[in-house]
Protein backbone atom coordinates (compact mmCIF):
# COMPACT_ATOMS: atom_id res chain seq x y z
CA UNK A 1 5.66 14.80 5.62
CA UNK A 2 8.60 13.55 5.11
CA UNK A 3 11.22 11.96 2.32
CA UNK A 4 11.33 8.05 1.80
CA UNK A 5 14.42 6.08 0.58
CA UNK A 6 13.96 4.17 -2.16
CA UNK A 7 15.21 0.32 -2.39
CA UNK A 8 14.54 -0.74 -6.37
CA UNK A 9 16.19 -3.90 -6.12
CA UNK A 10 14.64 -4.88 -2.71
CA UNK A 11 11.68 -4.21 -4.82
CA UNK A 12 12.37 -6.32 -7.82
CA UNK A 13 13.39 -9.34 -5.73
CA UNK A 14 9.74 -9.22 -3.92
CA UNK A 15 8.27 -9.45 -7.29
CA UNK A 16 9.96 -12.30 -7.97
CA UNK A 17 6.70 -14.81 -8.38
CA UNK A 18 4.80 -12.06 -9.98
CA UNK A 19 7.38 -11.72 -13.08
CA UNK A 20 8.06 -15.16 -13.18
CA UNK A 21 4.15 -15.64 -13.80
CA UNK A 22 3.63 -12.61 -16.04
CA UNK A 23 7.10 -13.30 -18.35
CA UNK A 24 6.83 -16.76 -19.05
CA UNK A 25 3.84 -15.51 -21.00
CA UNK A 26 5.12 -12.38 -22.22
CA UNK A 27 8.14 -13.55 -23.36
CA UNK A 28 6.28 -15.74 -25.89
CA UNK A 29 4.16 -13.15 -27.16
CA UNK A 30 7.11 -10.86 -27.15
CA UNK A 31 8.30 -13.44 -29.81
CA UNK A 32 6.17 -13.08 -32.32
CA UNK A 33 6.82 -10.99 -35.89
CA UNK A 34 3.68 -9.12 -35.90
CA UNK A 35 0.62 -7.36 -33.95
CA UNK A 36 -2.06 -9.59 -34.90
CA UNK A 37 -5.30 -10.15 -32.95
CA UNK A 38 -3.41 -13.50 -31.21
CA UNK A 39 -1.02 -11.04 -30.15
CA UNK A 40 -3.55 -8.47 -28.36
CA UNK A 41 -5.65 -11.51 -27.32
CA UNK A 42 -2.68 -13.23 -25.72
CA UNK A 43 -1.28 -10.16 -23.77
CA UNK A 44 -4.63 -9.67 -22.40
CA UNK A 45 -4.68 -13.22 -20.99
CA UNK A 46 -1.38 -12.74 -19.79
CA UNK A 47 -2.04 -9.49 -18.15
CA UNK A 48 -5.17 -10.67 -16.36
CA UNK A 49 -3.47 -13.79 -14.98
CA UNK A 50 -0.97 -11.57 -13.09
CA UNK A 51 -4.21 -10.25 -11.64
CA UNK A 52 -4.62 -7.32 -13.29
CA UNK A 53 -7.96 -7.33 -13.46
CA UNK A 54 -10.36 -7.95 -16.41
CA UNK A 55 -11.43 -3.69 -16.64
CA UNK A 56 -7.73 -2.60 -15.91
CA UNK A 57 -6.03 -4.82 -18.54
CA UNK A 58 -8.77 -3.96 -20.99
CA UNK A 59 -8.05 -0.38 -20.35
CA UNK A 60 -3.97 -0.79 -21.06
CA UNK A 61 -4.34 -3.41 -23.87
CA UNK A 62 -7.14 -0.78 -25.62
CA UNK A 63 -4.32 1.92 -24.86
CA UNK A 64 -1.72 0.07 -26.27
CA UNK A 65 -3.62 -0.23 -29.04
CA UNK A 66 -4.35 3.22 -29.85
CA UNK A 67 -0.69 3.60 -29.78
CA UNK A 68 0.29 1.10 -32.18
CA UNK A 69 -2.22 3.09 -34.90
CA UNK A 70 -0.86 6.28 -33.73
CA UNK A 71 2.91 5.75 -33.52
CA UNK A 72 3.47 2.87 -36.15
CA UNK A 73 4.32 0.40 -33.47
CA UNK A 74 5.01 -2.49 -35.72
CA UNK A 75 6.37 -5.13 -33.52
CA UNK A 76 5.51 -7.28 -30.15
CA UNK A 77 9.33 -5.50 -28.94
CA UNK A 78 7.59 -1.81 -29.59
CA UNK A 79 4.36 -3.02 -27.64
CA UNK A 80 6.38 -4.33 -24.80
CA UNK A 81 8.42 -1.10 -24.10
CA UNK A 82 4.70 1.04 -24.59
CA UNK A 83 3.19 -1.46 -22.11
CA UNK A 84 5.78 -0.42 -19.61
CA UNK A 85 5.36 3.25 -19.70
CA UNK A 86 1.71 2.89 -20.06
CA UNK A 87 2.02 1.23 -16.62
CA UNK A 88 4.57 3.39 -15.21
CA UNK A 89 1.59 6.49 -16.25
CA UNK A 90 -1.33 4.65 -14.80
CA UNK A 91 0.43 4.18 -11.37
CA UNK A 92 1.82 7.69 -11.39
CA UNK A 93 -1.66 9.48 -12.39
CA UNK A 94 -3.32 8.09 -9.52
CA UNK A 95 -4.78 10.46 -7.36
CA UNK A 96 -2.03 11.91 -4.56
CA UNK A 97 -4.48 12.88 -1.78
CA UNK A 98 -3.00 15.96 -0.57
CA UNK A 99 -1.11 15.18 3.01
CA UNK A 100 -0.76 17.79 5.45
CA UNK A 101 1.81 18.03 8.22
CA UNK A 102 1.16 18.66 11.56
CA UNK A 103 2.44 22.18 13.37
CA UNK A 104 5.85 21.58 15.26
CA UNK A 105 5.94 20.60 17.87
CA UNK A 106 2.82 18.47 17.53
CA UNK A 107 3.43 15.02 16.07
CA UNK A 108 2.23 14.05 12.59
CA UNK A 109 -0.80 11.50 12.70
CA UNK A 110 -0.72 8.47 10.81
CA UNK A 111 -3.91 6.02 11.36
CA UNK A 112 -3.28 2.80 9.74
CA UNK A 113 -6.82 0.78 8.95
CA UNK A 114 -6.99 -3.00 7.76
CA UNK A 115 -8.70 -5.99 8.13
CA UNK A 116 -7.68 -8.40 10.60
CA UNK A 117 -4.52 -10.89 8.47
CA UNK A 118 -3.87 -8.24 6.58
CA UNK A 119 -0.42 -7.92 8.49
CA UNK A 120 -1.41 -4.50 9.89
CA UNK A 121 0.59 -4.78 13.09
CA UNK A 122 3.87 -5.58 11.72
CA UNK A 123 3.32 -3.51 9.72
CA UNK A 124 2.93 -0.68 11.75
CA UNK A 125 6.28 -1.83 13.46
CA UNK A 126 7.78 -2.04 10.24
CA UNK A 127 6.75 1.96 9.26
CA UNK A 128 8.12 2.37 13.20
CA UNK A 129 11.12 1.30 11.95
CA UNK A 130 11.57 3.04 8.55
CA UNK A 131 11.17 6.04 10.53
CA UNK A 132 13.61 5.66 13.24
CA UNK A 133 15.67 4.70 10.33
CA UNK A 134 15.45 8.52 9.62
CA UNK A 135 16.34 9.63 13.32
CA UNK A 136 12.71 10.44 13.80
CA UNK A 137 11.07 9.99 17.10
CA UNK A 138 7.62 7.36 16.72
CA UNK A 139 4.99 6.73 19.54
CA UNK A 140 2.57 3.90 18.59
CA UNK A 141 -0.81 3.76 19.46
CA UNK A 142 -2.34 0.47 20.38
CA UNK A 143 -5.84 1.66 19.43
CA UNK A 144 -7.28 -1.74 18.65
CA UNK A 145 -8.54 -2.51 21.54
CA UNK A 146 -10.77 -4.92 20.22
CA UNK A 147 -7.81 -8.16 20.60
CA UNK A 148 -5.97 -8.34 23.28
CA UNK A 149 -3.21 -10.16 20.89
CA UNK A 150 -3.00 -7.08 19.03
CA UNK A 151 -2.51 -4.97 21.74
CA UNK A 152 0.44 -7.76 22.54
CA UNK A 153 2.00 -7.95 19.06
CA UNK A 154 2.47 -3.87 19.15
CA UNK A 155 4.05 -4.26 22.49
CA UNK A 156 6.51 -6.52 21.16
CA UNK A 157 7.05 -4.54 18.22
CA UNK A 158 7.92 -1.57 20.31
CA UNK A 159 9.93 -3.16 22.37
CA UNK A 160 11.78 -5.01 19.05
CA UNK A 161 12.08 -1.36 17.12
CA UNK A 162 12.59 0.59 20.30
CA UNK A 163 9.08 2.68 20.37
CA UNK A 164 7.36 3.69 23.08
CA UNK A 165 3.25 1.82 23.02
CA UNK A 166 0.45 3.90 24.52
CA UNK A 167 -1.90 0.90 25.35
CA UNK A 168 -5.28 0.42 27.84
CA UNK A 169 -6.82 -2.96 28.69
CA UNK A 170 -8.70 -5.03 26.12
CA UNK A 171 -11.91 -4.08 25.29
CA UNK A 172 -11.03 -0.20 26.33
CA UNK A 173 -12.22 3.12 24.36
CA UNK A 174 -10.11 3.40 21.05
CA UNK A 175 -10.84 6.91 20.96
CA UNK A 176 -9.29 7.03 24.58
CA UNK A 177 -6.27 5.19 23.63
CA UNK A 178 -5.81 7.77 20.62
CA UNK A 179 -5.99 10.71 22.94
CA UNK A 180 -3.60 9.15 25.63
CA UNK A 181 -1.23 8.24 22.69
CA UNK A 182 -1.43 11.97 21.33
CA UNK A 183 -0.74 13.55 24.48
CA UNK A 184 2.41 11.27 25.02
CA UNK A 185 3.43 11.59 21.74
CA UNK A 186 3.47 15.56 22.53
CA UNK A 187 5.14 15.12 25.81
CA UNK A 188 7.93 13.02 24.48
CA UNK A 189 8.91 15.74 21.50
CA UNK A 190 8.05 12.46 19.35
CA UNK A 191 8.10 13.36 14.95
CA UNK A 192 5.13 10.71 14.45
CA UNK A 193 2.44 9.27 16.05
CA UNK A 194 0.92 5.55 14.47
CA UNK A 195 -2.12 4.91 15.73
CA UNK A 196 -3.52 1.11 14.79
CA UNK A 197 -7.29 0.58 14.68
CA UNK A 198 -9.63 -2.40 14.39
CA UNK A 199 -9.53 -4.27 11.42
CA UNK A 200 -13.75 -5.32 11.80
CA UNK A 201 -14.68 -5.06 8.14
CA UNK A 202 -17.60 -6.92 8.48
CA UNK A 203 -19.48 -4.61 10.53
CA UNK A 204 -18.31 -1.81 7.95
CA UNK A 205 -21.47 0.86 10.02
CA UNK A 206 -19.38 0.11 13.60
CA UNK A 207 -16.17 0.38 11.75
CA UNK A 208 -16.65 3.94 10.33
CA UNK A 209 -18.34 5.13 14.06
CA UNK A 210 -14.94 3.78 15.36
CA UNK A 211 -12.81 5.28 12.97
CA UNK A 212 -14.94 8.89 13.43
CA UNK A 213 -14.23 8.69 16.84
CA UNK A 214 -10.37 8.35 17.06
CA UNK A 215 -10.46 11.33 14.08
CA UNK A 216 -12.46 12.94 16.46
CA UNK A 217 -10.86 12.70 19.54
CA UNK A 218 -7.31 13.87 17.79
CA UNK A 219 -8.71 16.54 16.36
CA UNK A 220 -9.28 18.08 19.67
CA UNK A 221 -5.53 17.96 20.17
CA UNK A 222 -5.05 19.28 16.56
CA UNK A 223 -7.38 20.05 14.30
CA UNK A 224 -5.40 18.82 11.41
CA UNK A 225 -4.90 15.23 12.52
CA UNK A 226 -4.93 13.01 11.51
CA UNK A 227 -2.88 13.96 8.51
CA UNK A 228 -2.87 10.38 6.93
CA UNK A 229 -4.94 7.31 6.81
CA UNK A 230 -3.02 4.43 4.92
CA UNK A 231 -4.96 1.18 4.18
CA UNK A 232 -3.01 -1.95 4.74
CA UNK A 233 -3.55 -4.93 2.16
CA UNK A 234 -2.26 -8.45 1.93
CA UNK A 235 -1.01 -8.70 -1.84
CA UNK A 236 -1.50 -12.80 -1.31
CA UNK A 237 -5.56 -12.00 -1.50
CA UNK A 238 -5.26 -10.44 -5.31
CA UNK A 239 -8.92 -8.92 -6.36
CA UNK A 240 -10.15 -9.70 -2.87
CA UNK A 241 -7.60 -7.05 -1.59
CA UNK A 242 -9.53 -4.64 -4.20
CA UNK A 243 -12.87 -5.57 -2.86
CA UNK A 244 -11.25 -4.44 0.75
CA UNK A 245 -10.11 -1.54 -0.25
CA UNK A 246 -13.48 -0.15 -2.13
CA UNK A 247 -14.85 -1.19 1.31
CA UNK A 248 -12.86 0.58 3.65
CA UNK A 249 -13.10 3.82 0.99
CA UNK A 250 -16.75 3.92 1.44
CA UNK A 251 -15.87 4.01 5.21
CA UNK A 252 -13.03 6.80 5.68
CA UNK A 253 -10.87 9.14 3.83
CA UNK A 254 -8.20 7.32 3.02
CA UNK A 255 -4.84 8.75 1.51
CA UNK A 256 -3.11 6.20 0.55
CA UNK A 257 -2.26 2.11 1.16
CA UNK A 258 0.31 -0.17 1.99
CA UNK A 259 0.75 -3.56 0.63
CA UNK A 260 2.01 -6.52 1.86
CA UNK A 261 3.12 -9.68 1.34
CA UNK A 262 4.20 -8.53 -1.88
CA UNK A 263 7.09 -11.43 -1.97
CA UNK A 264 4.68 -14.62 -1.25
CA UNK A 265 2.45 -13.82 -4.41
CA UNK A 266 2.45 -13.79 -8.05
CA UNK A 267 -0.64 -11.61 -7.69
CA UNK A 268 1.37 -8.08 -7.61
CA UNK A 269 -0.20 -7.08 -10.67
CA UNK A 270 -3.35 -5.81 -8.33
CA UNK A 271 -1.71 -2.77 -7.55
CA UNK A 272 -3.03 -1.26 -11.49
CA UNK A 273 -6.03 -2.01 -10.24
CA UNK A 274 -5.81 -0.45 -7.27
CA UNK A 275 -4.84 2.67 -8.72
CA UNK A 276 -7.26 2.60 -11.48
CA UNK A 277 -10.18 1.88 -9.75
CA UNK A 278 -9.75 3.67 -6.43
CA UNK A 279 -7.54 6.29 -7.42
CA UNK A 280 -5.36 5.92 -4.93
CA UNK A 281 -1.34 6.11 -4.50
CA UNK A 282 0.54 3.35 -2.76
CA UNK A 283 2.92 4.03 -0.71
CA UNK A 284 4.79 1.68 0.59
CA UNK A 285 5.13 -2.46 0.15
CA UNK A 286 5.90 -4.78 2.58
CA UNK A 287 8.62 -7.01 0.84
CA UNK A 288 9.93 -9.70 2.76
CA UNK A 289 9.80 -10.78 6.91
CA UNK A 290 12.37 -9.18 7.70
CA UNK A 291 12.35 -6.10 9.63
CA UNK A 292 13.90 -3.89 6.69
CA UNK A 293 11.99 -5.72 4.45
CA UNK A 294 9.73 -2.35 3.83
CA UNK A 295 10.44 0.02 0.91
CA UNK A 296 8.76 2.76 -0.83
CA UNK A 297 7.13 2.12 -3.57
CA UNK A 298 7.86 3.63 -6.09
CA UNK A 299 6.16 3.15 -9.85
CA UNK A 300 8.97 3.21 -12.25
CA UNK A 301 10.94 0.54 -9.93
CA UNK A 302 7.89 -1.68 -9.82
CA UNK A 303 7.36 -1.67 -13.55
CA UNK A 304 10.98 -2.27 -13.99
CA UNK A 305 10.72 -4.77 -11.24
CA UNK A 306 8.05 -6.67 -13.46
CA UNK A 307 10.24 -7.23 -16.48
CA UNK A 308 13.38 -9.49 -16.70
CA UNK A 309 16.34 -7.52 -17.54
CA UNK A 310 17.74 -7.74 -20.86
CA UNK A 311 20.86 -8.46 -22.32
């Protein structure tokens, strides 16, 4: 598709709560003369109280420690500057589901999934907005037909970015919506179609029928949409936000996720998670309320993001 800026110290300013809680700890550790046991034990406490997750920090402190035998890493300084890259790797080696592009003129299809308070609609007029940024031409797709204040907020968000909204009445056929929004997304020349979708996780069966159908339906306009399917996730909820995520994998073919809220938590640290135990790439974080506060994410920025400069 197609190339994203990159905004590391929009980044690092989001991750403000999450470095304050994972260096207040670290920089104790980092303090110390030797790798002992209180050492390894500490950075594992410190690791999972960022949210890291009890299997993920396991993994990287077990790493780490393979790489102090190996390489003679002698002091907490060492361990600090192999726990960075060995973060920077495990973001980087997750899984990059291969994204295809629709045929011009046809628009590329982006279906954006997520449970309802995940911030899913602004969101979506947030991406709207990165890619006008770009002088590309977005149609949104008010495919959640299921709340009639959805359907309201994407107006709004149009009308604030300066998108046109394909919408139908509450309670109307998601799958027609899609099809609608498709066919004016083709008539208008527009770059990218975002189509939003119901965010009823709890009735995971109805969910996937749902999401089948819009597929479905676009496929009949081309057979390679869509050509992504990003999961939205509210940093705020930590390890619930994983739980989501396995969730809505078991449901559809996702390829890739967006997370939010990254500036109102010091629960950032989820994203190794994420991409250890899904296997997925994020793609983008929501950083702030503001309109432009959307970036790319990008793993070495993050990891830098995470540490307090020195010197």
């Amino acid at each position: 598709m197609v190339s994203f800026f990159r905004r590391p110290q929009q980044l690092k300013e989001s991750l403000t709560k999450t470095r304050q809680s994972l260096m207040t700890r670290l920089t104790t550790l980092v303090q110390k003369n030797e790798l002992d046991e209180e050492f390894w034990t500490g950075l594992e406490e410190t690791l999972i109280g960022a949210d890291v997750g009890v299997d993920t920090t396991l993994a990287l402190v077990g790493r780490l420690r393979e790489r102090a035998d190996s390489e003679h890493l002698r002091t907490p300084l060492q361990a600090e500057q192999a726990l960075k890259e060995e973060m920077v790797s495990l973001l980087n080696t997750a899984a990059q589901a291969p994204v295809r592009s629709a045929t011009p003129p046809n628009p590329d299809v982006i279906l954006i999934v997520g449970v309802n308070g995940s911030g899913k609609t602004t969101t979506i007029g947030k991406l709207a907005h990165f890619y006008k940024d770009q002088k590309k031409k977005v149609v949104l797709a008010a495919a959640d037909t299921f709340r009639a204040a959805a359907i309201d907020q994407l107006k709004i968000w149009g009308q604030r970015v300066g998108t046109d909204v394909v919408a139908h009445q509450p309670g109307a056929d998601p799958g027609a919506v899609a099809f609608d929004a498709w066919q004016a997304a083709e008539g208008r020349k527009a770059d990218i179609l975002i189509v939003d979708t119901a965010g009823r996780l709890q009735t995971k069966f109805n969910l996937m029928k749902e999401l089948e159908k819009i597929a479905r339906v676009l496929k009949k306009s081309d057979p390679t949409a869509p050509h992504e399917t990003l999961l939205v996730l509210d940093a705020v909820t930590g390890q619930n936000g994983l739980l989501q995520a396995r969730a809505f994998k078991e449901t559809t073919p996702l390829t890739g996720l967006i997370l939010t809220k990254l500036d109102g938590t010091a629960k950032g640290g989820i994203v190794f998670a994420i991409a250890r135990e899904l296997n997925l790439p994020i793609k983008f974080v929501g950083t702030g309320e503001s309109i432009d506060d959307f970036a790319e994410f990008d793993a070495q920025d993050f990891v830098d993001g995470l540490f307090e400069e020195k010197g």
